[in-house]
Structure formats: structure tokens, C-alpha cells
Protein backbone atom coordinates (compact mmCIF):
# COMPACT_ATOMS: atom_id res chain seq x y z
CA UNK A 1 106.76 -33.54 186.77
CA UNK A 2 109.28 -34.38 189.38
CA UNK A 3 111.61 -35.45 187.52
CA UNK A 4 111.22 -31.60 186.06
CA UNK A 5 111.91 -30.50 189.36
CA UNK A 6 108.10 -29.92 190.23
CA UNK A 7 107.01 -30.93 193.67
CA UNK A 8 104.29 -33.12 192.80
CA UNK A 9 101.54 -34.55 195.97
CA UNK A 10 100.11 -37.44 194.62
CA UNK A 11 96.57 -38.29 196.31
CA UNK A 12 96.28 -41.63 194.64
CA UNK A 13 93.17 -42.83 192.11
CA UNK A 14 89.58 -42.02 192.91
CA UNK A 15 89.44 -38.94 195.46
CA UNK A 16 86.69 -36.83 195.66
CA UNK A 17 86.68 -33.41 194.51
CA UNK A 18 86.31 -32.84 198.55
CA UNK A 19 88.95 -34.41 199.20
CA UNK A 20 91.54 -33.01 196.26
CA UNK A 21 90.40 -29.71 197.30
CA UNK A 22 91.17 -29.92 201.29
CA UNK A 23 94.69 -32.26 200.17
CA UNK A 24 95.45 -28.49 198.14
CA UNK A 25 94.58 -26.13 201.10
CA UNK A 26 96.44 -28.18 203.47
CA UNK A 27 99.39 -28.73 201.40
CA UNK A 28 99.43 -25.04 199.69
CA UNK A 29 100.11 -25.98 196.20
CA UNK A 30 100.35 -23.98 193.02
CA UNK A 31 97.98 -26.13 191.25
CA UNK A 32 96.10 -29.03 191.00
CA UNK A 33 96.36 -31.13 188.27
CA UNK A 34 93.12 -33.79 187.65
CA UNK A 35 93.92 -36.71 184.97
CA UNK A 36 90.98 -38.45 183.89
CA UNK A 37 89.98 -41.32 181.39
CA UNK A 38 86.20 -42.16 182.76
CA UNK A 39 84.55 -40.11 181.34
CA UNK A 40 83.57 -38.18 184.35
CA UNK A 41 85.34 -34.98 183.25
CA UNK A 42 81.89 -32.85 183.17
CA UNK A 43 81.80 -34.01 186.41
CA UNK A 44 84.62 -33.17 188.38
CA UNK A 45 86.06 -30.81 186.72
CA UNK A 46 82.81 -28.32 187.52
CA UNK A 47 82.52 -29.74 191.33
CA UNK A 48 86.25 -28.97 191.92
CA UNK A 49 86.41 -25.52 190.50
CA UNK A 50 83.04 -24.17 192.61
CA UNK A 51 84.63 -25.55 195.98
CA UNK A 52 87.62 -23.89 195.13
CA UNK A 53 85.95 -21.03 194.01
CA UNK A 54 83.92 -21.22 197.65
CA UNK A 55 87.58 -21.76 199.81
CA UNK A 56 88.69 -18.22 197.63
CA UNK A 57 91.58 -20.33 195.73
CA UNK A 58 91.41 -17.99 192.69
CA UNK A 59 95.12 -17.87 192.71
CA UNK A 60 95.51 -21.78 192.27
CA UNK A 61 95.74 -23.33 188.93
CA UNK A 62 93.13 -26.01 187.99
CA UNK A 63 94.28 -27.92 184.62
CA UNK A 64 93.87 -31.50 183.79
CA UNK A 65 93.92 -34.05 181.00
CA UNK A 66 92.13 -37.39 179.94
CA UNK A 67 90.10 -38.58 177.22
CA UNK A 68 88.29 -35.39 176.93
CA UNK A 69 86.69 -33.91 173.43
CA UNK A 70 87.17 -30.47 172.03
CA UNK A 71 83.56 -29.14 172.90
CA UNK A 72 83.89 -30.24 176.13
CA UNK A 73 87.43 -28.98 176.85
CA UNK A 74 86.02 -25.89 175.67
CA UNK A 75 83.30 -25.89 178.16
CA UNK A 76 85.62 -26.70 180.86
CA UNK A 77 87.72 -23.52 180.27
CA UNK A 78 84.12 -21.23 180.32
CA UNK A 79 84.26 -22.71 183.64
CA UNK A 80 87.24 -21.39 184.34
CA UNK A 81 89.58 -24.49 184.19
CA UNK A 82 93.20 -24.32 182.83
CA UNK A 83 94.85 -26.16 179.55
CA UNK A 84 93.63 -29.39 179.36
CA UNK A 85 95.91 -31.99 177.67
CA UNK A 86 94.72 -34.97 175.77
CA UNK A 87 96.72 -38.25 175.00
CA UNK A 88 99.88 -37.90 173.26
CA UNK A 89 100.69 -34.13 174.82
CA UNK A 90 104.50 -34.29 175.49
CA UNK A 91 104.84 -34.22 179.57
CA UNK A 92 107.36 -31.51 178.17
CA UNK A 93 104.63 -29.07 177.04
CA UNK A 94 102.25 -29.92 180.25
CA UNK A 95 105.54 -28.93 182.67
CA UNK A 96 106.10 -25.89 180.45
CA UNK A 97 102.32 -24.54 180.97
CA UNK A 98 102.26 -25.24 184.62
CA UNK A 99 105.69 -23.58 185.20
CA UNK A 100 105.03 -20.75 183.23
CA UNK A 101 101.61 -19.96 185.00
CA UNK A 102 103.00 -20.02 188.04
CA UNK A 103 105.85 -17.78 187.49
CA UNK A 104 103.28 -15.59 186.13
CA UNK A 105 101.11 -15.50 189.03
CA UNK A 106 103.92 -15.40 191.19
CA UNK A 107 104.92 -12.13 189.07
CA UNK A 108 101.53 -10.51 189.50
CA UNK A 109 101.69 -11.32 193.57
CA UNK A 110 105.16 -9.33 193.76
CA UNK A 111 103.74 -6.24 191.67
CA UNK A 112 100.72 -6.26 193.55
């Protein structure tokens, strides 16, 4: 992503969904990308998306990647959660997505 030109934050490995949440708010990012390969997708994903559903960040992208099967990626977006990109998705087609939602968002703010 940064070498897209994306200003990436990096919190480092194993940060709570507290903790990713309050790093976004503080920092006042476009999105926040999650990658995991635990297993713990059902997890986080879910916990992440109600607190920042509860801080009002409806206008911050939530998308992620990992290890994570069809039925459950389709879960995840029910939830509300962005594209979620498995193993062998192009960082090329990830940078594409994020850029293009945020332009789009960024578009709605201005007509709004």
C-alpha cells in the first residue's frame, strides 16, 4: 500500500479490536484494514465493526483478508464488513478497492 502511495499506520500483530479502533479515531483514517490467518476472523471482524458502529464511524471502511472461507466471508459482509481478500489477491486489486471506495465516499461527502 505505500508503495501505492497509500498512507498506511501499521499497529503491529495482535491488537485488540479496542485498540485498532481508538489507533483509527485518533489517527483519522479512511479505513482499516484487518489481515488475519488464525482463524479468529468470526471474531474480530464482528467485535470491530459494533465498536465502530458505537464511535458513529459509518463513513470508515472496514475490509480485511486471511484464510477466510466463502460462507464466512459472506457472513462478514451481512455484517457490514468490506471486500475481503484471500491468499493470492494481487496487492494491485486490494489498493484498487480501497482507493476507489474512498474516492467514492469522499464524492458523496462533497455532494452532501
Amino acid at each position: 500500500f505505500r508503495d501505492a502511495g497509500i498512507e498506511v499506520i501499521y499497529a503491529g500483530l495482535r491488537q485488540t479490536p479496542e485498540s485498532m479502533v481508538e489507533a483509527a479515531l485518533q489517527e483519522d483514517v479512511d479505513a482499516i484494514g484487518i489481515s488475519i490467518l488464525s482463524g479468529a476472523h468470526m471474531t474480530i471482524f464482528p467485535k470491530v465493526k459494533s465498536l465502530m458502529d458505537g464511535k458513529g464511524m459509518n463513513d470508515v471502511l472496514l475490509f480485511g483478508g486471511g484464510i477466510i472461507p466463502d460462507s464466512d466471508i459472506d457472513e462478514l459482509k451481512k455484517l457490514g464488513v468490506g471486500e475481503l481478500f484471500t491468499p493470492g489477491t494481487p496487492t494491485y486489486e486490494t489498493v484498487e478497492y480501497v482507493r476507489n471506495w474512498v474516492a467514492s465516499r469522499r464524492r458523496d461527502k462533497a455532494t452532501a
